[in-house]
Protein backbone atom coordinates (compact mmCIF):
# COMPACT_ATOMS: atom_id res chain seq x y z
CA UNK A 1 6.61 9.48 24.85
CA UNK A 2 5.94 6.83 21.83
CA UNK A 3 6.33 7.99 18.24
CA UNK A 4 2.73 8.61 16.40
CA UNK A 5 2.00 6.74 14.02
CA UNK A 6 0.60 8.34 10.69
CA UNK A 7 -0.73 7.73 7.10
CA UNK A 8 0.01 8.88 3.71
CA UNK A 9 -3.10 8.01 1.10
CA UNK A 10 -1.94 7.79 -2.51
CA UNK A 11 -4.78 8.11 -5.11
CA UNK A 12 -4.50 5.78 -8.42
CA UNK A 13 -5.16 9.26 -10.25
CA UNK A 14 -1.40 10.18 -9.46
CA UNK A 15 -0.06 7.55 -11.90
CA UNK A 16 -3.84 7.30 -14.53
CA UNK A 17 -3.66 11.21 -14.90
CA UNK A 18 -5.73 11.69 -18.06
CA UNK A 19 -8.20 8.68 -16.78
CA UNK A 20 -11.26 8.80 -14.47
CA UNK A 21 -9.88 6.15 -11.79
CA UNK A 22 -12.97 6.04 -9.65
CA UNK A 23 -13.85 3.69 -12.62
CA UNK A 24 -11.59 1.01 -12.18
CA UNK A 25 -13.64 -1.99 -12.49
CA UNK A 26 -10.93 -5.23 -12.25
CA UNK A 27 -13.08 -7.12 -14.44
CA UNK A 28 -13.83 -4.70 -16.97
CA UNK A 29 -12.27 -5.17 -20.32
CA UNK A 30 -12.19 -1.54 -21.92
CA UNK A 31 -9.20 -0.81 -23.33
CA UNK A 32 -8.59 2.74 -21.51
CA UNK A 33 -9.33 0.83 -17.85
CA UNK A 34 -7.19 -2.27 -18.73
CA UNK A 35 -4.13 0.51 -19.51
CA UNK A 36 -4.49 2.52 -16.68
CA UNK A 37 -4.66 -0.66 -14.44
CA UNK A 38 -1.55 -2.26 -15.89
CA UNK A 39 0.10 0.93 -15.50
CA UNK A 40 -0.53 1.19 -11.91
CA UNK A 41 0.40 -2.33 -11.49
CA UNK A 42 3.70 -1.60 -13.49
CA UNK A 43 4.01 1.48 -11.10
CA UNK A 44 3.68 -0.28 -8.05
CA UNK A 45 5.54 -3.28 -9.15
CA UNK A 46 8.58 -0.76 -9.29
CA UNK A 47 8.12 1.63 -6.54
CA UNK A 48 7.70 -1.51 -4.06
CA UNK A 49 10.49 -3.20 -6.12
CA UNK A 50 12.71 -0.04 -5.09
CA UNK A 51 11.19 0.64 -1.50
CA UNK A 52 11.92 -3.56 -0.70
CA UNK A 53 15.56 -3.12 -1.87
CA UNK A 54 16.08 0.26 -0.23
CA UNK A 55 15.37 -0.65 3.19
CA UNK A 56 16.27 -4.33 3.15
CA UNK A 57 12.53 -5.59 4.17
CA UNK A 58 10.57 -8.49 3.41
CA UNK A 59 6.93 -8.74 2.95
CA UNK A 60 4.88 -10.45 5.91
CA UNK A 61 1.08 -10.95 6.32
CA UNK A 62 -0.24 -9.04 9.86
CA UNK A 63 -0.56 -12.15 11.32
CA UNK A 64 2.41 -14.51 9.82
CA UNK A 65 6.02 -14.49 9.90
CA UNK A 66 6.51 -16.18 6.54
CA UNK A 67 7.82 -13.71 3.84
CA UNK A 68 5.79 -13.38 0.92
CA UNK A 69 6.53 -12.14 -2.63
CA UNK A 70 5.99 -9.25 -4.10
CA UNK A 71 3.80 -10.61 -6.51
CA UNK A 72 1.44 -10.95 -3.82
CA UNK A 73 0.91 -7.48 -3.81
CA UNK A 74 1.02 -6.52 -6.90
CA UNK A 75 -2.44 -8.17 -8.09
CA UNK A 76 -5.76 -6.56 -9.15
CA UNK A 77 -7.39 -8.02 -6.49
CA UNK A 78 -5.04 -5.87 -4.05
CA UNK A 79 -5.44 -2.57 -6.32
CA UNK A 80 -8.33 -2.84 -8.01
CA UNK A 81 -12.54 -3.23 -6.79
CA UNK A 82 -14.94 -5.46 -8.76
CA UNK A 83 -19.26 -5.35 -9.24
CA UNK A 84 -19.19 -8.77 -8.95
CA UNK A 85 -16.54 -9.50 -6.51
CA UNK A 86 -15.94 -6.10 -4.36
CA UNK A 87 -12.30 -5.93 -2.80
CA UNK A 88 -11.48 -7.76 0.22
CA UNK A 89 -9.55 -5.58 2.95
CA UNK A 90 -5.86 -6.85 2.64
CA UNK A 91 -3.03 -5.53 5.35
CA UNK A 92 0.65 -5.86 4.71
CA UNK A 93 3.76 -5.48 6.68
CA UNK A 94 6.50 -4.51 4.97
CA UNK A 95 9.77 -5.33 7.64
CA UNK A 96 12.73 -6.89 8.05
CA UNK A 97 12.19 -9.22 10.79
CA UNK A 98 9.72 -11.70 10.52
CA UNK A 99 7.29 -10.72 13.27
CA UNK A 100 3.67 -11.53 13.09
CA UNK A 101 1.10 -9.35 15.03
CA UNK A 102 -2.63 -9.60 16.23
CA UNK A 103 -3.49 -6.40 15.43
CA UNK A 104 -2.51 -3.38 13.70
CA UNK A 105 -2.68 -1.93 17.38
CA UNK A 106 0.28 -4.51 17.96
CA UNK A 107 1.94 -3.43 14.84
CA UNK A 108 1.74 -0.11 15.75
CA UNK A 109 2.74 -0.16 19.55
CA UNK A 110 5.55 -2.88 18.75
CA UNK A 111 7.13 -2.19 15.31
CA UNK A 112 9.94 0.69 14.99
CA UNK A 113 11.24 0.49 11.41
CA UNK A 114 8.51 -0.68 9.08
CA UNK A 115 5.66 0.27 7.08
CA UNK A 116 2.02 -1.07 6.65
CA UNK A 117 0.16 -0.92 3.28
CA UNK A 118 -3.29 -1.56 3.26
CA UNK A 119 -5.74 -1.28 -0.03
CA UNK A 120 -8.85 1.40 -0.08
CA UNK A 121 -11.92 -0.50 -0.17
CA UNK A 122 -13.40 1.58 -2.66
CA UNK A 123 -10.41 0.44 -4.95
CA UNK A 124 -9.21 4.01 -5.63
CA UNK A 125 -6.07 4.29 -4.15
CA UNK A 126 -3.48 2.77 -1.39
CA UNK A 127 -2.72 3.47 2.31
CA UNK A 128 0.62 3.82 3.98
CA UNK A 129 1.22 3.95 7.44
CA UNK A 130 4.64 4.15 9.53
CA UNK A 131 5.93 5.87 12.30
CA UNK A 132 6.06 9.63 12.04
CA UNK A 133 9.22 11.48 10.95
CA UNK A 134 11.22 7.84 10.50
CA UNK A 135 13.63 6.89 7.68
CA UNK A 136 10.67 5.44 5.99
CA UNK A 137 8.82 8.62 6.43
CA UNK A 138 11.02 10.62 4.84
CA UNK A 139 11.45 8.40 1.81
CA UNK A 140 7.81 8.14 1.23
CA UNK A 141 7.41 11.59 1.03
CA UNK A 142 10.85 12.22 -0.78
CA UNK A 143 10.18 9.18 -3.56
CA UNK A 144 6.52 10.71 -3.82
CA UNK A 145 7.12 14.32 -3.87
CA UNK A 146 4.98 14.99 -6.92
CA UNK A 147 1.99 13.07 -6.14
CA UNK A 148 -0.90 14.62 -4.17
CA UNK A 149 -1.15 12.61 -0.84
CA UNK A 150 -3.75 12.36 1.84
CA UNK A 151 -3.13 12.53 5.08
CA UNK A 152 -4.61 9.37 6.65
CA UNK A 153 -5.88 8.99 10.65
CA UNK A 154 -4.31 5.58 11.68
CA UNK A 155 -6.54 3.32 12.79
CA UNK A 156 -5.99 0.43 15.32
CA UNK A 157 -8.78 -2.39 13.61
């Protein structure tokens, strides 16, 4: 029997919590929006920062085996939607081998210890997925035990 693989969905409003994050325009210049955007960027920055070190993984593309860096990540245009841009879908796999995969049906049939993190398209939040009750699991829900989390359907496209 294979191990499911689930989702955790982690609203901006978790870390903005006195700020309307629905809002969050990346090219808007009002000082409330700009603050609550660096502050999830700072957020992120860290709890990636902490997640990376914790389990010894590297950061890969879905379909590349070339590390990345963090700062790759941690952008607006990951986090944040724009009127006169929108957000472009963006998949990572956070690992430590470097394996690259066609799909997130490949990630998902052939990974064991990693995680996927994938930006909302609306630009309101992030999306975790992993392999039910693993180390990484447990962590997630540990490290984020006083956010409110979705529960996300994982999705093979």
């Amino acid at each position: 029997m294979s191990i499911k693989t689930i989702g955790l969905g982690l609203d901006y409003s978790n870390i903005c919590k006195d700020y309307n994050t629905v809002y969050l325009d990346r090219d808007n210049d009002d000082p409330e929006t700009t603050a609550c955007m660096k502050k999830v960027l700072k957020w992120f920055d860290a709890f990636l920062s902490e997640l990376l070190e914790n389990f010894e993984y590297n950061i890969y593309r879905l379909n590349q085996d070339s590390p990345i860096d963090l700062s790759e990540i941690v952008k607006k245009r990951f986090f944040f939607y724009s009127l006169e841009k929108e957000i472009i879908a963006q998949t990572f796999i956070l690992q430590k081998d470097a394996v690259s995969y066609g799909s997130l049906g490949d990630w998902a049939k052939n990974s064991e210890d990693s995680l996927v993190i994938q930006n909302d398209e609306e630009g309101e939040g992030v999306y975790f997925y992993f392999k039910e009750n693993s180390k990484i699991h447990e962590w997630l829900v540990s490290r984020l035990s006083d956010c409110s989390l979705d529960e996300i359907p994982f999705q093979e496209v």
